[in-house]
N, C-alpha and C. Protein backbone atom coordinates (compact mmCIF):
# COMPACT_ATOMS: atom_id res chain seq x y z
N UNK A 1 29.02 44.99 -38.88
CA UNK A 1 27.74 45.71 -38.99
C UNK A 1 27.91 46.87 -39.98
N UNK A 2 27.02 47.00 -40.96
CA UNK A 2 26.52 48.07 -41.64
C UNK A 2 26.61 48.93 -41.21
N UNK A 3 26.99 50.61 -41.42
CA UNK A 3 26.49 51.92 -41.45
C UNK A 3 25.38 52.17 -41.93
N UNK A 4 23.85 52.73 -41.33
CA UNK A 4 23.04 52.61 -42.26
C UNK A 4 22.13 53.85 -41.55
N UNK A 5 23.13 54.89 -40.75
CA UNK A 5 22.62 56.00 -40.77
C UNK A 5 22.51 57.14 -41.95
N UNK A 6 21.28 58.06 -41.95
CA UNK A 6 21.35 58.59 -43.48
C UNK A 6 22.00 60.01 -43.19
N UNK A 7 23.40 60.44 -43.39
CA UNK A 7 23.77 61.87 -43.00
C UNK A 7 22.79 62.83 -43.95
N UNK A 8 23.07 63.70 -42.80
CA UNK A 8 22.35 65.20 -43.39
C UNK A 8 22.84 66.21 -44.21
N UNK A 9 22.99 66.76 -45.21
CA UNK A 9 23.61 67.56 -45.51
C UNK A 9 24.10 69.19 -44.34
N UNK A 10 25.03 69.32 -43.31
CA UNK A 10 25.51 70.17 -43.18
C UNK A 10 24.72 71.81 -43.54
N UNK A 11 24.63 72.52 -42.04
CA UNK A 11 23.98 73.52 -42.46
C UNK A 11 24.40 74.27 -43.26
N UNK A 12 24.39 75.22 -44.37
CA UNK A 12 24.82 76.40 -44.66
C UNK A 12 25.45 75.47 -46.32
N UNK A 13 25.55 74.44 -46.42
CA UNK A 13 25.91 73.99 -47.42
C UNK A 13 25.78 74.64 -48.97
N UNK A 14 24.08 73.92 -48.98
CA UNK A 14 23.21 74.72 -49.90
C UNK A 14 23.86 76.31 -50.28
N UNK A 15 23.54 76.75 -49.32
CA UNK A 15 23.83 78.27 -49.38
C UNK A 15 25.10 78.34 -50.16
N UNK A 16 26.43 77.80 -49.53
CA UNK A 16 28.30 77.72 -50.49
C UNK A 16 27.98 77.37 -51.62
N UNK A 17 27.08 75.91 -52.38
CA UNK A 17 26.94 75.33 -53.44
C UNK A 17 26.43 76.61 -54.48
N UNK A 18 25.06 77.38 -54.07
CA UNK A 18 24.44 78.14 -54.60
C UNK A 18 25.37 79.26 -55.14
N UNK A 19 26.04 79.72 -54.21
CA UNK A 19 26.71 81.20 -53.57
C UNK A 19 27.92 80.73 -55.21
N UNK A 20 28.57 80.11 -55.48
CA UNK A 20 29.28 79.58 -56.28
C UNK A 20 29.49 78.40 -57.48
N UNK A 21 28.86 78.28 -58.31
CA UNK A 21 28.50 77.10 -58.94
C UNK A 21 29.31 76.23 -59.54
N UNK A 22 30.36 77.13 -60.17
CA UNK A 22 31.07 76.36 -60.89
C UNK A 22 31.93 75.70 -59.89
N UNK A 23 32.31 76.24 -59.01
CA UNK A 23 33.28 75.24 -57.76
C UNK A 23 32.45 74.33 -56.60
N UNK A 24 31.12 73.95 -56.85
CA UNK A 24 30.58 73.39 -56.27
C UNK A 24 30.94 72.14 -55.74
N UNK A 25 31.64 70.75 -56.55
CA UNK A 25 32.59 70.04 -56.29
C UNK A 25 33.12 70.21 -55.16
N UNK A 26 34.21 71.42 -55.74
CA UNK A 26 35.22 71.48 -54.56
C UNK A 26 34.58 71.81 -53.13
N UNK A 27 33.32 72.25 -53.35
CA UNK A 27 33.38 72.79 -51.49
C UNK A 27 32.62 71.77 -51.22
N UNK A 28 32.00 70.90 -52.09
CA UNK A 28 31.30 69.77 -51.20
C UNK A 28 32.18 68.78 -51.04
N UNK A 29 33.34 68.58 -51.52
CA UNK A 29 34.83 68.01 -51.04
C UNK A 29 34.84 68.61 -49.97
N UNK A 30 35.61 69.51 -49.38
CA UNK A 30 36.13 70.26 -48.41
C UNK A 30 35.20 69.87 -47.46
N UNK A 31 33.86 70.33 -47.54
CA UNK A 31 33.10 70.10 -46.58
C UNK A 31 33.01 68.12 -46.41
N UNK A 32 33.07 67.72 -46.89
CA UNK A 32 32.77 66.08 -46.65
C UNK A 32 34.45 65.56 -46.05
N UNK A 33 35.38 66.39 -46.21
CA UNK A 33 36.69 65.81 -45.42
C UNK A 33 36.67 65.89 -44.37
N UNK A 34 35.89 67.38 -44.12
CA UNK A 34 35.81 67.57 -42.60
C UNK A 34 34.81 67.24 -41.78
N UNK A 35 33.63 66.41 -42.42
CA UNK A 35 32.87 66.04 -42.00
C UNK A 35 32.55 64.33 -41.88
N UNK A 36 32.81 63.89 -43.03
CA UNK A 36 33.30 62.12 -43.02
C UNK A 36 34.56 61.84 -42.93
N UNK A 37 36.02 62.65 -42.87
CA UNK A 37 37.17 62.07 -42.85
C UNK A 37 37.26 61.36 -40.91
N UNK A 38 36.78 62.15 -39.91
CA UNK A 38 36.74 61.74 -38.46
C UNK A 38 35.12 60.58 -38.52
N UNK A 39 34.36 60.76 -39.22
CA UNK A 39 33.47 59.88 -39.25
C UNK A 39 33.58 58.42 -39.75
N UNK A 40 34.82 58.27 -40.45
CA UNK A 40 35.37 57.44 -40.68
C UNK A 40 36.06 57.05 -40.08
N UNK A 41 36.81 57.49 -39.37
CA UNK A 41 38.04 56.85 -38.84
C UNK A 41 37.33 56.65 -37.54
N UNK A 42 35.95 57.22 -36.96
CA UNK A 42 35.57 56.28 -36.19
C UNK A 42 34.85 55.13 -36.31
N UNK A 43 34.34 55.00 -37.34
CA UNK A 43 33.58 54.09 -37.99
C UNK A 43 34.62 52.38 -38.09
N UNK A 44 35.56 52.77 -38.58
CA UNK A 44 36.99 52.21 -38.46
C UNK A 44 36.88 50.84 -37.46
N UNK A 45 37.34 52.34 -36.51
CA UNK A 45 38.21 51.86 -35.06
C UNK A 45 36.65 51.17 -34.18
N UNK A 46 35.76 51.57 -34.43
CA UNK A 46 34.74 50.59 -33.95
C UNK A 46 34.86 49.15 -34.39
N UNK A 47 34.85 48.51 -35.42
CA UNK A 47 34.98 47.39 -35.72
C UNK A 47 36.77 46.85 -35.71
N UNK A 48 37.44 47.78 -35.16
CA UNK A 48 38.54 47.26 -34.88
C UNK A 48 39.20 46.43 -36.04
N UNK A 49 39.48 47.21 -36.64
CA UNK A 49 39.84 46.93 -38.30
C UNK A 49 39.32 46.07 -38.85
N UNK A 50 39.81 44.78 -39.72
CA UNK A 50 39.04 43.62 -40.02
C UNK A 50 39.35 43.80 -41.71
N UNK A 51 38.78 42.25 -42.28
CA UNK A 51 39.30 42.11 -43.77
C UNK A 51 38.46 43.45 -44.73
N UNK A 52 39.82 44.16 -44.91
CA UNK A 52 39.40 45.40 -46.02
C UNK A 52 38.46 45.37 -47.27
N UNK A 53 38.08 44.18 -47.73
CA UNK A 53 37.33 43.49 -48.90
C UNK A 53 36.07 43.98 -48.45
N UNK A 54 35.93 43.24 -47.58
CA UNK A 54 34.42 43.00 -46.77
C UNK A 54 34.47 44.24 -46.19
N UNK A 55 35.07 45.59 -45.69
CA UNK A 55 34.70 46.28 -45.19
C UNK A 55 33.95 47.29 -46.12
N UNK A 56 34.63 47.27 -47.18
CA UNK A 56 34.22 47.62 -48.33
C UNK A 56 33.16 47.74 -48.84
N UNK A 57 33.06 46.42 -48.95
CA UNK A 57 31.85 46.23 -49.60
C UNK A 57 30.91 46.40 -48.93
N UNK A 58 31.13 46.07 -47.79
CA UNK A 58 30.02 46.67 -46.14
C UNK A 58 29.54 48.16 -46.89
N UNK A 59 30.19 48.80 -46.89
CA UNK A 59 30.32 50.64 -47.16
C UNK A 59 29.92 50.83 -48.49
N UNK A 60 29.81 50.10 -49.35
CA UNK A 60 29.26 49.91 -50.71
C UNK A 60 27.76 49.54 -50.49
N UNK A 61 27.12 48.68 -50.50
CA UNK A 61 26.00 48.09 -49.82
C UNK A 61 25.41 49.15 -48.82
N UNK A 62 25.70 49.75 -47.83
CA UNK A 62 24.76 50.61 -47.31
C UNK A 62 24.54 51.73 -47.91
N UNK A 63 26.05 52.34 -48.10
CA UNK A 63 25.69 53.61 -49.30
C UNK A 63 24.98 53.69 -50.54
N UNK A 64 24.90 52.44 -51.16
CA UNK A 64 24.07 52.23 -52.27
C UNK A 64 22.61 52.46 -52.03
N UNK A 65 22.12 51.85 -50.76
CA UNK A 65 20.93 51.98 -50.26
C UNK A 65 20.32 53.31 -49.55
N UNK A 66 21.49 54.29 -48.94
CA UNK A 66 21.13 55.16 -48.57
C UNK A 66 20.36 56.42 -50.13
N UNK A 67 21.25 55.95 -51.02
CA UNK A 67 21.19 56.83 -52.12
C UNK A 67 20.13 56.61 -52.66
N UNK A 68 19.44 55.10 -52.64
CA UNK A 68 18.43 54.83 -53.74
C UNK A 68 17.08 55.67 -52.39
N UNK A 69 17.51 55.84 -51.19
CA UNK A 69 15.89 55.41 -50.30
C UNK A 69 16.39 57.23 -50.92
N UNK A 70 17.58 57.91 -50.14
CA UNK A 70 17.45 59.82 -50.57
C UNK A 70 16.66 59.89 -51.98
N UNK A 71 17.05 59.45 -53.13
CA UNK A 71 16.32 59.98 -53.85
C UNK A 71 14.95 59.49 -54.20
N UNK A 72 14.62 58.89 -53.81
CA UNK A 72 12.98 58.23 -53.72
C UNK A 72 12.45 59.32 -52.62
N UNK A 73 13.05 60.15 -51.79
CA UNK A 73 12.70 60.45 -51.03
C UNK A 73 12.92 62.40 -51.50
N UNK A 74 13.21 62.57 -52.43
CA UNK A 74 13.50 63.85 -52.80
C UNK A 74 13.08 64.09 -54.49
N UNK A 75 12.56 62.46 -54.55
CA UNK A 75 12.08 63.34 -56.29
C UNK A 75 10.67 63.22 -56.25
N UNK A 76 10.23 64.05 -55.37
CA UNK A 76 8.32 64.74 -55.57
C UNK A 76 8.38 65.88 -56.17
N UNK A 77 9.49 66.80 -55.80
CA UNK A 77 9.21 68.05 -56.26
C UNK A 77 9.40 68.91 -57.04
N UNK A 78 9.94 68.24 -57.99
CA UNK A 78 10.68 68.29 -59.82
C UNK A 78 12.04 69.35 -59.24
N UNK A 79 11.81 70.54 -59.84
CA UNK A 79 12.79 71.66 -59.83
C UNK A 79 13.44 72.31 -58.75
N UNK A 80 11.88 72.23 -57.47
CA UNK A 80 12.13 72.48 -56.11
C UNK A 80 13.45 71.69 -55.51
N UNK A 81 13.37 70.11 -55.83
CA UNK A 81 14.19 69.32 -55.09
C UNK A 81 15.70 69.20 -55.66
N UNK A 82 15.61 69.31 -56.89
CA UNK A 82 16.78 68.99 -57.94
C UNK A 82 17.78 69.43 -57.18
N UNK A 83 18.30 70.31 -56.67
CA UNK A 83 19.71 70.56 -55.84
C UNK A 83 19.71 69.93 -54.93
N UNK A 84 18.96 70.17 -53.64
CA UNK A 84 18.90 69.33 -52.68
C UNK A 84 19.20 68.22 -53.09
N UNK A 85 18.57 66.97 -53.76
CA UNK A 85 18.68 65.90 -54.50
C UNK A 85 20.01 65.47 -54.87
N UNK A 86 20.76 66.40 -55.80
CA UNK A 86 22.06 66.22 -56.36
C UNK A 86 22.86 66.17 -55.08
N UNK A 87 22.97 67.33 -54.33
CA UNK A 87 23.44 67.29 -53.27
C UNK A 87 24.12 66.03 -52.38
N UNK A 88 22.57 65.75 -52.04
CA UNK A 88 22.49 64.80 -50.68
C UNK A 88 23.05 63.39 -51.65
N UNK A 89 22.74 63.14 -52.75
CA UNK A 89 23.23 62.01 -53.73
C UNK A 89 24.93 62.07 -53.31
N UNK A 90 25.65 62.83 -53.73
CA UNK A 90 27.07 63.30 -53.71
C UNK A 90 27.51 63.12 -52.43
N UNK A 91 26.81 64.20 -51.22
CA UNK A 91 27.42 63.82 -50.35
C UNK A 91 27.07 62.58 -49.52
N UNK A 92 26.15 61.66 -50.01
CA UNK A 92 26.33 60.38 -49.56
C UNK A 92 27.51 59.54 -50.15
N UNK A 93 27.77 59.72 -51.52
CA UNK A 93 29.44 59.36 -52.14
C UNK A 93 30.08 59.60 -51.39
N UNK A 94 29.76 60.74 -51.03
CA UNK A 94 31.42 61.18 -50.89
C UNK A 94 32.06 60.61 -49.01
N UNK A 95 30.96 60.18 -48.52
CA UNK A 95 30.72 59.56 -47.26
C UNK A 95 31.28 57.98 -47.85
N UNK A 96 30.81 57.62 -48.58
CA UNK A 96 31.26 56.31 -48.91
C UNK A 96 32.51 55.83 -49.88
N UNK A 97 33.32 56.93 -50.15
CA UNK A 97 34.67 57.00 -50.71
C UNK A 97 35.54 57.22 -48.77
N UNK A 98 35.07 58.06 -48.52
CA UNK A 98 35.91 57.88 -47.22
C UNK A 98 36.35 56.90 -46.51
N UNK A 99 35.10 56.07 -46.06
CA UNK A 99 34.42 54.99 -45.52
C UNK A 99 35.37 53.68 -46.54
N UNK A 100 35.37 53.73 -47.31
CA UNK A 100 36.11 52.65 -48.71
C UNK A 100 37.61 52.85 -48.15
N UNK A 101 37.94 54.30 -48.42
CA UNK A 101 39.55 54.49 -48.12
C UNK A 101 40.04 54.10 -47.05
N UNK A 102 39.18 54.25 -46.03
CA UNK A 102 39.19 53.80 -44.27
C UNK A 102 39.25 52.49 -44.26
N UNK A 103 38.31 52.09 -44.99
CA UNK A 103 38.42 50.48 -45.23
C UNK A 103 39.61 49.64 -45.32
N UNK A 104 40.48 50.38 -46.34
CA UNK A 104 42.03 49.66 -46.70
C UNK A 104 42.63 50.48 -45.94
N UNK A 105 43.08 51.12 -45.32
CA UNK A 105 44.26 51.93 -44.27
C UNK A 105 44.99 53.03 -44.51
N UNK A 106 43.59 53.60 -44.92
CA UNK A 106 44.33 54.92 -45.86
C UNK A 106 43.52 55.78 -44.45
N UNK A 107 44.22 57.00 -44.07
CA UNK A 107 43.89 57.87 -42.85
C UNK A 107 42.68 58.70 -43.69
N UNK A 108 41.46 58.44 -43.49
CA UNK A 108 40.38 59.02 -44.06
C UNK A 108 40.57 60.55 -43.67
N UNK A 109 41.40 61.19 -42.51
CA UNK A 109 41.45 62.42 -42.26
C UNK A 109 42.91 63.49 -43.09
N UNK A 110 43.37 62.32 -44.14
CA UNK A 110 44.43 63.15 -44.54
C UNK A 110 44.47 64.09 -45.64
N UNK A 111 44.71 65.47 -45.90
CA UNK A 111 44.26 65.99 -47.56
C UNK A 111 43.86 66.05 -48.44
N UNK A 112 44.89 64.62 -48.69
CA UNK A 112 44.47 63.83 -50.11
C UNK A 112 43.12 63.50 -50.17
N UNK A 113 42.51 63.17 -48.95
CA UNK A 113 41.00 62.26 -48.95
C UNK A 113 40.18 63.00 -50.52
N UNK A 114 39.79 64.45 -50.10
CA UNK A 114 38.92 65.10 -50.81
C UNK A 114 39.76 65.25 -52.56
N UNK A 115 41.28 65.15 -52.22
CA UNK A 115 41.51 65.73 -53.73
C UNK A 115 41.07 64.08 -54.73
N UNK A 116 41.25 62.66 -53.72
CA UNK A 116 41.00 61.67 -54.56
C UNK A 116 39.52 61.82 -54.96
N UNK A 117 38.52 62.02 -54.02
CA UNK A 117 37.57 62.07 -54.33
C UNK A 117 36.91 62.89 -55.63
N UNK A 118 37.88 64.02 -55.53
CA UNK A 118 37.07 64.31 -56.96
C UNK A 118 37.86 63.89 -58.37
N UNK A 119 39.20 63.07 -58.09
CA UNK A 119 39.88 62.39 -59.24
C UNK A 119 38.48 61.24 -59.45
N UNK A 120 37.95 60.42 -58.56
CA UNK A 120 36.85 59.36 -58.62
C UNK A 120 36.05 60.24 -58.74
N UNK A 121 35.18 61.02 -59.07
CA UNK A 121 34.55 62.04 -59.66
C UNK A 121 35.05 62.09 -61.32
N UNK A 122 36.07 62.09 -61.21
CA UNK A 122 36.81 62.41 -62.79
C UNK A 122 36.66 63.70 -62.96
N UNK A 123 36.95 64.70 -62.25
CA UNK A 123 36.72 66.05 -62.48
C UNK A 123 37.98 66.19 -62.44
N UNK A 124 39.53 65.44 -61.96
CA UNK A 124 40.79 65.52 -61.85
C UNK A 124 41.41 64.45 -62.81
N UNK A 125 42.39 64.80 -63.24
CA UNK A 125 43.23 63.60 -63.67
C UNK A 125 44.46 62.78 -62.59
N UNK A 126 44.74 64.12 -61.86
CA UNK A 126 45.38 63.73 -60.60
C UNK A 126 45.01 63.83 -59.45
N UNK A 127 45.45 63.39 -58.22
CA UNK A 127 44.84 64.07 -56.71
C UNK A 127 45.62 65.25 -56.29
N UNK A 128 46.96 65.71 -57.36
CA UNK A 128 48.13 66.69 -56.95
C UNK A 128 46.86 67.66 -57.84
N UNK A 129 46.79 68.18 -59.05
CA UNK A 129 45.56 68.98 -59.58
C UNK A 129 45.12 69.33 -58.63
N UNK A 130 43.61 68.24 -58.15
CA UNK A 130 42.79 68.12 -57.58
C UNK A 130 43.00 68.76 -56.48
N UNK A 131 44.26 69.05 -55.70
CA UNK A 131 44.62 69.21 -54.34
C UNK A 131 45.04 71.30 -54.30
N UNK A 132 45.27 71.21 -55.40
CA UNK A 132 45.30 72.66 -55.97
C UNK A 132 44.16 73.32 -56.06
N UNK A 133 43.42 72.60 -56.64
CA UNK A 133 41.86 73.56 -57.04
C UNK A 133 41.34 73.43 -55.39
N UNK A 134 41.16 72.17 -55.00
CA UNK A 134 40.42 72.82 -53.26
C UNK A 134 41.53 73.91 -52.67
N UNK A 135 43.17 74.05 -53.10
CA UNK A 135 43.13 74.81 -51.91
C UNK A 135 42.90 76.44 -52.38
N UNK A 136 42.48 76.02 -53.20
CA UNK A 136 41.99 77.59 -54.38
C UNK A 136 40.61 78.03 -53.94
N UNK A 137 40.07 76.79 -53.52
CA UNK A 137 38.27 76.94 -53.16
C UNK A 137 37.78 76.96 -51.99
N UNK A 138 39.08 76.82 -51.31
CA UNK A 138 38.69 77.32 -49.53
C UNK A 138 38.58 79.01 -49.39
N UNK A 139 38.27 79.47 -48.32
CA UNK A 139 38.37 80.63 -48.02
C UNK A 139 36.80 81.26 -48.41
N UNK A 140 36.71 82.08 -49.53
CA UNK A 140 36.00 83.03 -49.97
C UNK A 140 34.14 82.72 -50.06
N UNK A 141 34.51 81.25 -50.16
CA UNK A 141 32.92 81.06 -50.30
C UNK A 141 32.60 81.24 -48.87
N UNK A 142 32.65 81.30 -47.81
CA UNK A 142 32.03 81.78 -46.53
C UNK A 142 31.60 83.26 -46.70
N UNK A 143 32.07 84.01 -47.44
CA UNK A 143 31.83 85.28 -47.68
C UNK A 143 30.53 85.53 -48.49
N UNK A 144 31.02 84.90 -49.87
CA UNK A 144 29.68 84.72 -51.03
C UNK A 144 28.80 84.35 -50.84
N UNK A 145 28.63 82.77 -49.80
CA UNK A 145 27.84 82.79 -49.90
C UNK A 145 26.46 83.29 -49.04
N UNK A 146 26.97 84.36 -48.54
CA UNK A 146 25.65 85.69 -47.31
C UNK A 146 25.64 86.37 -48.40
N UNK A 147 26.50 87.12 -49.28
CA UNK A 147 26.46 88.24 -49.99
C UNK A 147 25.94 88.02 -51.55
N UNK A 148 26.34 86.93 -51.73
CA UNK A 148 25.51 87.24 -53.25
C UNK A 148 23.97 86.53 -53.47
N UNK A 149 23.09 87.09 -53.95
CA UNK A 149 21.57 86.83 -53.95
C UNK A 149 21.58 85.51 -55.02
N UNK A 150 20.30 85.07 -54.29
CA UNK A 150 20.35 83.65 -54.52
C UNK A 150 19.10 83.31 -55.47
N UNK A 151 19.05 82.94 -56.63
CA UNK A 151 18.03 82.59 -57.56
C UNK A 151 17.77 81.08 -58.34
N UNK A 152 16.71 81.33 -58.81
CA UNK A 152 16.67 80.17 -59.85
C UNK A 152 17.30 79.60 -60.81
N UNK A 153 18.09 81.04 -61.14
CA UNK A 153 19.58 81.27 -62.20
C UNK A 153 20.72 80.34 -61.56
N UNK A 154 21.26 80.51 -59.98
CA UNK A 154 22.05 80.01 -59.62
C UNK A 154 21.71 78.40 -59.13
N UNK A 155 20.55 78.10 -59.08
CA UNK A 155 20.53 76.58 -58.99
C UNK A 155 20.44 76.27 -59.89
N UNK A 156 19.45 76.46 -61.48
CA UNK A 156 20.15 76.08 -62.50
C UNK A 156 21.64 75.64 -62.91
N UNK A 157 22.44 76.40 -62.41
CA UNK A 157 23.91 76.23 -62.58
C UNK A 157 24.69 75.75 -61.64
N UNK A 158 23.65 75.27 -60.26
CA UNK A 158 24.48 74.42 -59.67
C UNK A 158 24.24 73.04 -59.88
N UNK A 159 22.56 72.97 -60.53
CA UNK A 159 21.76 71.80 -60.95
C UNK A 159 22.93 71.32 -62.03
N UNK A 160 23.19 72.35 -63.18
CA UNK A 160 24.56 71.63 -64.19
C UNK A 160 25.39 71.05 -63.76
N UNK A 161 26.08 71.81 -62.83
CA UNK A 161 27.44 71.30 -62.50
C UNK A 161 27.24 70.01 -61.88
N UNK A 162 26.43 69.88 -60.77
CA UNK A 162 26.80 68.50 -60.02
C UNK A 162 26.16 67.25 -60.47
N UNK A 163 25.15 67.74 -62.02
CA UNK A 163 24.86 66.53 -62.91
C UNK A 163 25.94 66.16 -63.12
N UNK A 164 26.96 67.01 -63.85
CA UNK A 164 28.12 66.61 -64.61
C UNK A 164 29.03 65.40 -64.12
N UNK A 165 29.11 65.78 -62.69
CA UNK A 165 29.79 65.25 -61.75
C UNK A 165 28.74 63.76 -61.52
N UNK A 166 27.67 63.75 -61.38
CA UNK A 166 26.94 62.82 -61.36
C UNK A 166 26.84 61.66 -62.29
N UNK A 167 26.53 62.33 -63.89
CA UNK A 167 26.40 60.89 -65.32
C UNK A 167 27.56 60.44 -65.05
N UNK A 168 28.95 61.10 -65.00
CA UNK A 168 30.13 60.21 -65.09
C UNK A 168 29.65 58.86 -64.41
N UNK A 169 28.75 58.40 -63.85
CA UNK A 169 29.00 57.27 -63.09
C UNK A 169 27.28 56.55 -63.07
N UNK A 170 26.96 57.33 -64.11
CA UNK A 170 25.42 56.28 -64.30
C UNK A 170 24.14 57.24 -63.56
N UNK A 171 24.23 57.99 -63.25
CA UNK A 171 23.25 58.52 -62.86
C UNK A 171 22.34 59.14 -63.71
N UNK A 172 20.85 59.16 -63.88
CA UNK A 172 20.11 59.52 -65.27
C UNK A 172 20.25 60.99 -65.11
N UNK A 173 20.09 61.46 -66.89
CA UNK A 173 19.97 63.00 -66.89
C UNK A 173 19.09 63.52 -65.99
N UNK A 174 18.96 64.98 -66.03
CA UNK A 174 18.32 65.83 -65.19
C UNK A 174 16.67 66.08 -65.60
N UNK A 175 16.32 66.03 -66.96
CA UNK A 175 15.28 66.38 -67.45
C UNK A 175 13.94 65.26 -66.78
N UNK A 176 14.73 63.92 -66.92
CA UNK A 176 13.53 63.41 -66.07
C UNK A 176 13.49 63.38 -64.51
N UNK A 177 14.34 63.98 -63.80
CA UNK A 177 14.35 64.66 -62.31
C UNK A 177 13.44 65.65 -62.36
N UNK A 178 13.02 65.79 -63.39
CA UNK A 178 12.17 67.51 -62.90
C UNK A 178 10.98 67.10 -63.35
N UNK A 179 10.16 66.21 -63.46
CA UNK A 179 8.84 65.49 -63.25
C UNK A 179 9.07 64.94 -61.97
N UNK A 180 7.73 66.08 -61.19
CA UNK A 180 7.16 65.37 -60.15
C UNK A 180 6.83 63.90 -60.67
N UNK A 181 6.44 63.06 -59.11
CA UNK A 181 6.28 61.79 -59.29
C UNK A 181 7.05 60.71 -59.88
N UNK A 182 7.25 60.75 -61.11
CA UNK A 182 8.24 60.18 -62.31
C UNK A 182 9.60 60.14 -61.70
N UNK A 183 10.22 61.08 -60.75
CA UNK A 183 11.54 61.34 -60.40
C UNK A 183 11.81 60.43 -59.24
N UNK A 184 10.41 60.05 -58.52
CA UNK A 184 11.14 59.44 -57.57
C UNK A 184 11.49 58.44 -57.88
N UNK A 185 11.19 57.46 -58.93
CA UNK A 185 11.56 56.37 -59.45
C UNK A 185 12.99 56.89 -60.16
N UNK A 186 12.68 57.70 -61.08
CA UNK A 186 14.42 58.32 -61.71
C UNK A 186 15.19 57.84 -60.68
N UNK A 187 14.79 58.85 -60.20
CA UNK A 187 15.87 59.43 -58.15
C UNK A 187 16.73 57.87 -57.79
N UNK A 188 15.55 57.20 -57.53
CA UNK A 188 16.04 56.33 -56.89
C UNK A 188 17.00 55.19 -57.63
N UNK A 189 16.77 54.89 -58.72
CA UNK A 189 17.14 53.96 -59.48
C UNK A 189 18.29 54.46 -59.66
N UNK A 190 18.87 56.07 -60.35
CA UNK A 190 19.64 56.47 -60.69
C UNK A 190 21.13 56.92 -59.63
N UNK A 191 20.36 57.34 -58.42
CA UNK A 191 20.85 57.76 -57.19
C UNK A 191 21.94 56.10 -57.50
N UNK A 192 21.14 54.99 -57.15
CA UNK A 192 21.84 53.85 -56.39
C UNK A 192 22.83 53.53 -57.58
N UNK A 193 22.62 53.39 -58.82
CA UNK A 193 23.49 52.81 -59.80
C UNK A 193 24.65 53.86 -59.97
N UNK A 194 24.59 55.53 -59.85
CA UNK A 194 25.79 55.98 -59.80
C UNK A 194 26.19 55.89 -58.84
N UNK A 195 25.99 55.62 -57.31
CA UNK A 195 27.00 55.08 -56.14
C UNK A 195 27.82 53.78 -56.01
N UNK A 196 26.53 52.94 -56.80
CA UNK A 196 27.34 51.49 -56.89
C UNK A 196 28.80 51.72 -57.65
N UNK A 197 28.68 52.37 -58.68
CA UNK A 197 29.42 52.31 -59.72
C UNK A 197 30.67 53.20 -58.94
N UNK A 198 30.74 54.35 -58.64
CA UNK A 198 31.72 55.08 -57.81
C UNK A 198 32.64 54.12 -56.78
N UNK A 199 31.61 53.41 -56.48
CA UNK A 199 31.68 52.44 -54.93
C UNK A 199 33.17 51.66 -55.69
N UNK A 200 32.54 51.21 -56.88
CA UNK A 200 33.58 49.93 -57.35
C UNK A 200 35.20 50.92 -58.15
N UNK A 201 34.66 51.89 -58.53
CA UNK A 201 36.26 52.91 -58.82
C UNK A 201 37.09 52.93 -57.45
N UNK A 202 36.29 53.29 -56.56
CA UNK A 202 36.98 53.76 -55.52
C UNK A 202 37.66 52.22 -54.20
N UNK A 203 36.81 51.26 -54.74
CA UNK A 203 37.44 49.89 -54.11
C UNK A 203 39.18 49.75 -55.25
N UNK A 204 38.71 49.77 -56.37
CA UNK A 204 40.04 49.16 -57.36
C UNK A 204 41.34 50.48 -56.77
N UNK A 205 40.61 51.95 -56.41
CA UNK A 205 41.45 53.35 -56.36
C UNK A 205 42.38 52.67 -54.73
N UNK A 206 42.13 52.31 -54.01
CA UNK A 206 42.07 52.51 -52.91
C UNK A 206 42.38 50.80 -52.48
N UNK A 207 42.02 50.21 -52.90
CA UNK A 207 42.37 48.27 -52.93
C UNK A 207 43.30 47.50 -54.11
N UNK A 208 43.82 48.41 -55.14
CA UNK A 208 44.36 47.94 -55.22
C UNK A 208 44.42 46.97 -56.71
């Protein structure tokens, strides 16, 4: 059976992403280890392991779908939604890189989870890098993000960053996200083809 619940983005999220832009990545790593690495491994042990191919692709197939219905479902409101949007896009990836790794017998709850994830991001060349910069990006944003004021300036620049993180893998630019109406078609089309595409890095990363 499919996973084909749609996670929520985590309270206070928004707020860390905003609070910090350029490390946005990293804390929506951090936050998705600790939030899909046990979600996985129960996800797992429910189906009582089974051929890693097919589990896969199980976790490919729903996540693809979760991404296309989120952004059909978040591009009404051009500029309003654009973070939210990027967001919930990502951390449905990043739910379905777990879910993939879990798949082949990799402990979805171990370190590495989040530093591979943003090597399949391509924001790393390694997961040792990668494993450096989160542990650089823990801590302080719980602080920032109550204390520093929050604007249109800083979603702009969180809107950059997690495009960046986004085209790597097919997802359309930002300019037609910010037409109401028009976006939810963007949203959706774009949402599903950069998950598919992640989906299949992270089967070859992780299978082999």
């Amino acid at each position: 059976m499919e996973t084909d619940d749609r996670p929520p983005l985590p309270d206070g999220l928004l707020a860390s992403l905003r609070a910090d832009p350029k490390r946005a990545p990293e804390t929506l790593a951090l936050a998705a280890a600790a939030r899909h690495g046990p979600a996985a491994a129960e996800w797992l042990a429910e189906r009582g392991g089974g051929d890693p191919s097919k589990l896969a692709r199980g976790a490919k197939r729903s996540h693809a779908r979760l991404a296309r219905f989120s952004g059909a479902a978040t591009g009404v409101g051009g500029f309003a939604t654009i973070v939210p949007d990027l967001a919930l896009m990502l951390w449905i990836q990043s739910r379905m890189v777990f879910y993939i790794a879990a798949a082949h017998g990799f402990d979805p709850r171990d370190p590495m989870r989040p530093a591979e994830l943003l090597v399949l991001w391509d924001l790393f060349d390694d997961p040792a890098a990668a494993r450096a910069a989160l542990d650089g990006a823990a801590g302080p944003l719980a602080v920032t993000a109550t204390t520093r004021r929050l604007d249109r300036g800083s979603d702009e620049k969180v809107a950059e960053r997690l495009m960046r993180v986004a085209a790597r893998h097919g997802a359309r630019r930002v300019g037609a996200r910010l037409i109401p109406g028009f976006a939810v078609f963007v949203n959706s089309i774009g949402n599903e083809r950069s998950t598919r595409a992640l989906a299949d890095d992270a089967i070859r990363f992780y299978g082999g």
